[in-house]
N, C-alpha and C. Protein backbone atom coordinates (compact mmCIF):
# COMPACT_ATOMS: atom_id res chain seq x y z
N UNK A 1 -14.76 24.60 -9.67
CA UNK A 1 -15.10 25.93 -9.18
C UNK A 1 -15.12 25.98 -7.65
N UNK A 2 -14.97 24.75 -7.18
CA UNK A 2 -15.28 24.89 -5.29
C UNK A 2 -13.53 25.28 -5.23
N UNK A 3 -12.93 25.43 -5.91
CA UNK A 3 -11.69 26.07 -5.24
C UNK A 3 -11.52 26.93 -5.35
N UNK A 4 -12.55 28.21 -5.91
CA UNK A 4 -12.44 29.32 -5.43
C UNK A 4 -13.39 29.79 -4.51
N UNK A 5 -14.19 28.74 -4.03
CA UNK A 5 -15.07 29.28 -2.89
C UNK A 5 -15.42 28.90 -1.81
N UNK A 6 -13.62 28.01 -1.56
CA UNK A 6 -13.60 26.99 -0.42
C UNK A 6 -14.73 26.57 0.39
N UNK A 7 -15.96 25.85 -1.41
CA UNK A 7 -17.07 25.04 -0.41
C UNK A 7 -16.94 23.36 -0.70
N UNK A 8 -15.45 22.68 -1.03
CA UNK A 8 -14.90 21.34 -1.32
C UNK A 8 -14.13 20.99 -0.79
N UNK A 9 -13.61 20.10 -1.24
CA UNK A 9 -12.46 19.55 -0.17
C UNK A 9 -11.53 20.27 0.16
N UNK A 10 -10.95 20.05 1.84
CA UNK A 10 -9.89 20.56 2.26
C UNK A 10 -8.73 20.49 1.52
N UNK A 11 -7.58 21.55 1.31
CA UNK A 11 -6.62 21.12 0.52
C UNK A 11 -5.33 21.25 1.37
N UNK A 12 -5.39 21.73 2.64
CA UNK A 12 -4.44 21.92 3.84
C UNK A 12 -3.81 20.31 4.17
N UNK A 13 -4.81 19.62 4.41
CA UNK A 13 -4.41 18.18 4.93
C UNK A 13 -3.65 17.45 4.11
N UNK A 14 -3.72 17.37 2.99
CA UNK A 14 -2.47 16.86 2.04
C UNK A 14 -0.94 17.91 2.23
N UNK A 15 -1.60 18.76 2.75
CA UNK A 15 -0.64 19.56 2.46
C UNK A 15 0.28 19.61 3.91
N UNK A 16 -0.12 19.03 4.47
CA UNK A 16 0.44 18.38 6.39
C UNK A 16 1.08 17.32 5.42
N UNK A 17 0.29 16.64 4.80
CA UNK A 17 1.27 14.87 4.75
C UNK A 17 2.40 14.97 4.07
N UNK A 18 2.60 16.21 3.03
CA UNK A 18 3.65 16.97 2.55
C UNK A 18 4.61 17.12 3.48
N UNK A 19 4.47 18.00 4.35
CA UNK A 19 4.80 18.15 5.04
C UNK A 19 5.79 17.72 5.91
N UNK A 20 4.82 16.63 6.16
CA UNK A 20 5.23 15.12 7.35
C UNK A 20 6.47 14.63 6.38
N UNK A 21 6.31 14.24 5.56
CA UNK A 21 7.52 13.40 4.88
C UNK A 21 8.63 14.32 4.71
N UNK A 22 8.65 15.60 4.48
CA UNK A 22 9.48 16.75 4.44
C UNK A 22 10.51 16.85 5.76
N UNK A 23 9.94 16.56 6.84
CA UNK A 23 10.25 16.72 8.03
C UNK A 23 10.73 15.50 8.65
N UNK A 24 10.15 14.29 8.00
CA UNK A 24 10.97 13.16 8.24
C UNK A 24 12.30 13.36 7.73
N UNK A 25 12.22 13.75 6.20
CA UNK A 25 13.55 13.92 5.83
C UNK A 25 14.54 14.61 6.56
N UNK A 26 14.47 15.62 6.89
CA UNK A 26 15.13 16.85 7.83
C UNK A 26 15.46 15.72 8.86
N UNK A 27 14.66 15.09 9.46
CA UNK A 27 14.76 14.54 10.73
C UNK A 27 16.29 13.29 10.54
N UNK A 28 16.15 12.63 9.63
CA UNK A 28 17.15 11.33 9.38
C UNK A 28 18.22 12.29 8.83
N UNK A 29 18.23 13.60 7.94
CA UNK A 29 19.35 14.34 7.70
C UNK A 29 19.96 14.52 9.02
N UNK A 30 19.45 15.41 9.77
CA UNK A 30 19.92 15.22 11.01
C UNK A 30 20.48 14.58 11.51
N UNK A 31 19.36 14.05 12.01
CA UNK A 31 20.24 12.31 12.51
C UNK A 31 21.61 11.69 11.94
N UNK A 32 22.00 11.77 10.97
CA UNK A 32 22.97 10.99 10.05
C UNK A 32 23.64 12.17 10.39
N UNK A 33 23.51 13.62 10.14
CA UNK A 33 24.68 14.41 10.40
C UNK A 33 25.10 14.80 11.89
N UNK A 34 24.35 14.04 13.11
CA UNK A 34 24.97 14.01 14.32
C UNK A 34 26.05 12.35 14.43
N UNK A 35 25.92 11.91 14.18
CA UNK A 35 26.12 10.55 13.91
C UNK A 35 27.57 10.76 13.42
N UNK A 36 27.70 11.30 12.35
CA UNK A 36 28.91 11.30 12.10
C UNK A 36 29.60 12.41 12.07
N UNK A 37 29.40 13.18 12.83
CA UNK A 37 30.22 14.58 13.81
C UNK A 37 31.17 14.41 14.53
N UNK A 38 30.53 13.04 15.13
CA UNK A 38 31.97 12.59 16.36
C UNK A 38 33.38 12.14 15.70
N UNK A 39 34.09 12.24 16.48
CA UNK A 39 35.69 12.05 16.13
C UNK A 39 36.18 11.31 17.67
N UNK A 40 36.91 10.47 17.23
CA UNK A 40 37.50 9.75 18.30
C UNK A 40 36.62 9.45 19.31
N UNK A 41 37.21 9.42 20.80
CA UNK A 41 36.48 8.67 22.05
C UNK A 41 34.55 9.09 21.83
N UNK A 42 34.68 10.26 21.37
CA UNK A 42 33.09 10.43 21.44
C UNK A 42 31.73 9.71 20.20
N UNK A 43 32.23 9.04 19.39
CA UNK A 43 31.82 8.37 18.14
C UNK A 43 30.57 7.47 18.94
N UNK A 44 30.72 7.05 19.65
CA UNK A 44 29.63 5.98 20.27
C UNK A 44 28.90 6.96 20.81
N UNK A 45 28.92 8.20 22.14
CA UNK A 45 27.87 8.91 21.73
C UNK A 45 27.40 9.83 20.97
N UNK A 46 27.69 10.31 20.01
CA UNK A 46 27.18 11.35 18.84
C UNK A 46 26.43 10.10 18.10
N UNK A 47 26.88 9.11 17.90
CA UNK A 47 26.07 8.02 17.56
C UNK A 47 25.06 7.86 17.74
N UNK A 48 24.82 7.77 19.27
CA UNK A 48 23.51 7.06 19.60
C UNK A 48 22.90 8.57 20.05
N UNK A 49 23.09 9.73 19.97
CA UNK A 49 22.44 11.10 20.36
C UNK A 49 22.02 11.22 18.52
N UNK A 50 22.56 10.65 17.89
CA UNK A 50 22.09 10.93 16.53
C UNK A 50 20.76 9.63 16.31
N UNK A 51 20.69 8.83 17.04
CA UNK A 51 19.61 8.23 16.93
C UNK A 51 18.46 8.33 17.77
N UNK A 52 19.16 9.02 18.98
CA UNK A 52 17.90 9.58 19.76
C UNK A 52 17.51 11.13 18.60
N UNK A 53 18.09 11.94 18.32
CA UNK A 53 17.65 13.13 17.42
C UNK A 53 16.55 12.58 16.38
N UNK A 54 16.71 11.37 15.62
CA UNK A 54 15.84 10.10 14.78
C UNK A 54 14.54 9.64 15.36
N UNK A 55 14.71 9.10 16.09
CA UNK A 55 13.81 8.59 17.44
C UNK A 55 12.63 10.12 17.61
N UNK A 56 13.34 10.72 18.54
CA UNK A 56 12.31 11.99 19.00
C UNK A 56 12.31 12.64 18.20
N UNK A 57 12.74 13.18 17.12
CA UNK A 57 12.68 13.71 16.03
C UNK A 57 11.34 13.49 15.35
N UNK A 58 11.21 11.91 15.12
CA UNK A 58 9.89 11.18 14.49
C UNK A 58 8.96 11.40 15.42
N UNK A 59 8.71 11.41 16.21
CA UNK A 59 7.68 11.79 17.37
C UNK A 59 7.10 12.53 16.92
N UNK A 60 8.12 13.94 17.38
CA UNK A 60 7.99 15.15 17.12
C UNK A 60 7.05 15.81 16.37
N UNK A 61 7.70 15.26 14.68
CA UNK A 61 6.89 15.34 13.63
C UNK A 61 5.70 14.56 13.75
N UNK A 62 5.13 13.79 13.73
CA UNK A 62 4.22 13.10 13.78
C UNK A 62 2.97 13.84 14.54
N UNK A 63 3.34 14.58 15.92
CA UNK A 63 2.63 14.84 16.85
C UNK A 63 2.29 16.16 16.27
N UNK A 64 3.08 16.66 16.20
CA UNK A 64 2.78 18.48 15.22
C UNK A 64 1.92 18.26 14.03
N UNK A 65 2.24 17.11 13.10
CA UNK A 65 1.23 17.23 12.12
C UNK A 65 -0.32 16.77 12.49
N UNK A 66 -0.08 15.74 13.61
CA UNK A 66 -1.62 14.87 13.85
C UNK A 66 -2.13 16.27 14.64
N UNK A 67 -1.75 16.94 15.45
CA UNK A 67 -2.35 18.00 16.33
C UNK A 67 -3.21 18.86 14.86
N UNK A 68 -2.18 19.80 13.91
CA UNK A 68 -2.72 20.21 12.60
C UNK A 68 -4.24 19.48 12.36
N UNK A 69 -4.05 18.35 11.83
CA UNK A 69 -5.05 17.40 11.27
C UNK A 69 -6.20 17.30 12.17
N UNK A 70 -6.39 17.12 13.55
CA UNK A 70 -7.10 17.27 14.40
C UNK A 70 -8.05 18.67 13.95
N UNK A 71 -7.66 19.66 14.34
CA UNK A 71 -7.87 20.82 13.99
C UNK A 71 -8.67 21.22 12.83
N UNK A 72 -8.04 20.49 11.51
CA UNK A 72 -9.41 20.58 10.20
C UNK A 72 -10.03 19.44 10.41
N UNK A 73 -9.93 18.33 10.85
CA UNK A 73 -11.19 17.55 11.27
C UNK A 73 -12.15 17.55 12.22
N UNK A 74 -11.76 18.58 12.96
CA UNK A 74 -12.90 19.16 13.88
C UNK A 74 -13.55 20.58 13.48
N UNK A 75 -12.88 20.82 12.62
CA UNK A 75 -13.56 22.23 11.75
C UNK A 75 -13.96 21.39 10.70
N UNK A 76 -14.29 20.54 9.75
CA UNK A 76 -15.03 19.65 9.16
C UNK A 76 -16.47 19.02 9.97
N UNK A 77 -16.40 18.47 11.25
CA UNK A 77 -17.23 17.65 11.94
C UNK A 77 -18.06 19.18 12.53
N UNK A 78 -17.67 20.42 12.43
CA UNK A 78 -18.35 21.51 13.38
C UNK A 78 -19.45 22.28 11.76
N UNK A 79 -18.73 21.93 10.94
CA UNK A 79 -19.28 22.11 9.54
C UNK A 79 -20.58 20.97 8.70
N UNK A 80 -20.48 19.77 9.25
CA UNK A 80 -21.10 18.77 9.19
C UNK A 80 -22.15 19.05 10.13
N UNK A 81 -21.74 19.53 11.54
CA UNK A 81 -22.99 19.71 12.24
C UNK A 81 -23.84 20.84 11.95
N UNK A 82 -23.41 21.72 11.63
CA UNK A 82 -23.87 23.02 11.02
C UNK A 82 -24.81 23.03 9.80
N UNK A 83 -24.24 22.19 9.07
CA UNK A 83 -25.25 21.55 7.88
C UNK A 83 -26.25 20.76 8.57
N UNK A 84 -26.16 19.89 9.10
CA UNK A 84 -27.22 19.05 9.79
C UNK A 84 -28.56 19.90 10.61
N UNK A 85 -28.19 21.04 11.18
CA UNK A 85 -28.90 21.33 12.40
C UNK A 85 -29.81 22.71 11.48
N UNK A 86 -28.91 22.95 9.84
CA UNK A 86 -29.71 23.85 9.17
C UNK A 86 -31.19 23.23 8.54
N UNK A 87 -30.77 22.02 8.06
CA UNK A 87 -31.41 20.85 7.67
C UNK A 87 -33.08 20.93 8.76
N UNK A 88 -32.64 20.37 9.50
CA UNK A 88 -34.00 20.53 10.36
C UNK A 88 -34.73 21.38 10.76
């Protein structure tokens, strides 16, 4: 019943790690489809621009979801204190 009265667990944060792996994928799709775009003299860099797209790509994602996650764990810890300070 706490899921209709969002007083239980968060269900957003799984739903980032969803997310995250979603976006990894996208990210190595990418990557693999710059990679092999090039034709002739340019093959070595579409190559390695397809592994920098991989590279910062993963960052990317990573940093967008941890920023998210930040965000309900400090709306958790502001909820924790809130309970605490009713308490006394």
């Amino acid at each position: 019943m706490n899921f209709l009265t969002f007083d239980g667990e968060m269900l957003t944060p799984k739903i980032i790690t969803v997310l995250y792996w979603l976006m990894l994928l996208g990210v190595v799709v990418s990557g693999v489809g710059v990679m092999l775009s090039g034709r002739g003299a340019g093959m070595i860099a579409t190559f390695l621009g397809g592994l920098l797209v991989m590279v910062l790509g993963t960052i990317w994602a990573r940093i967008c979801c941890e920023l998210l996650i930040v965000l309900f764990k400090m709306n958790e810890a502001l909820q924790d204190l809130r309970k605490s300070k009713a308490t006394l």
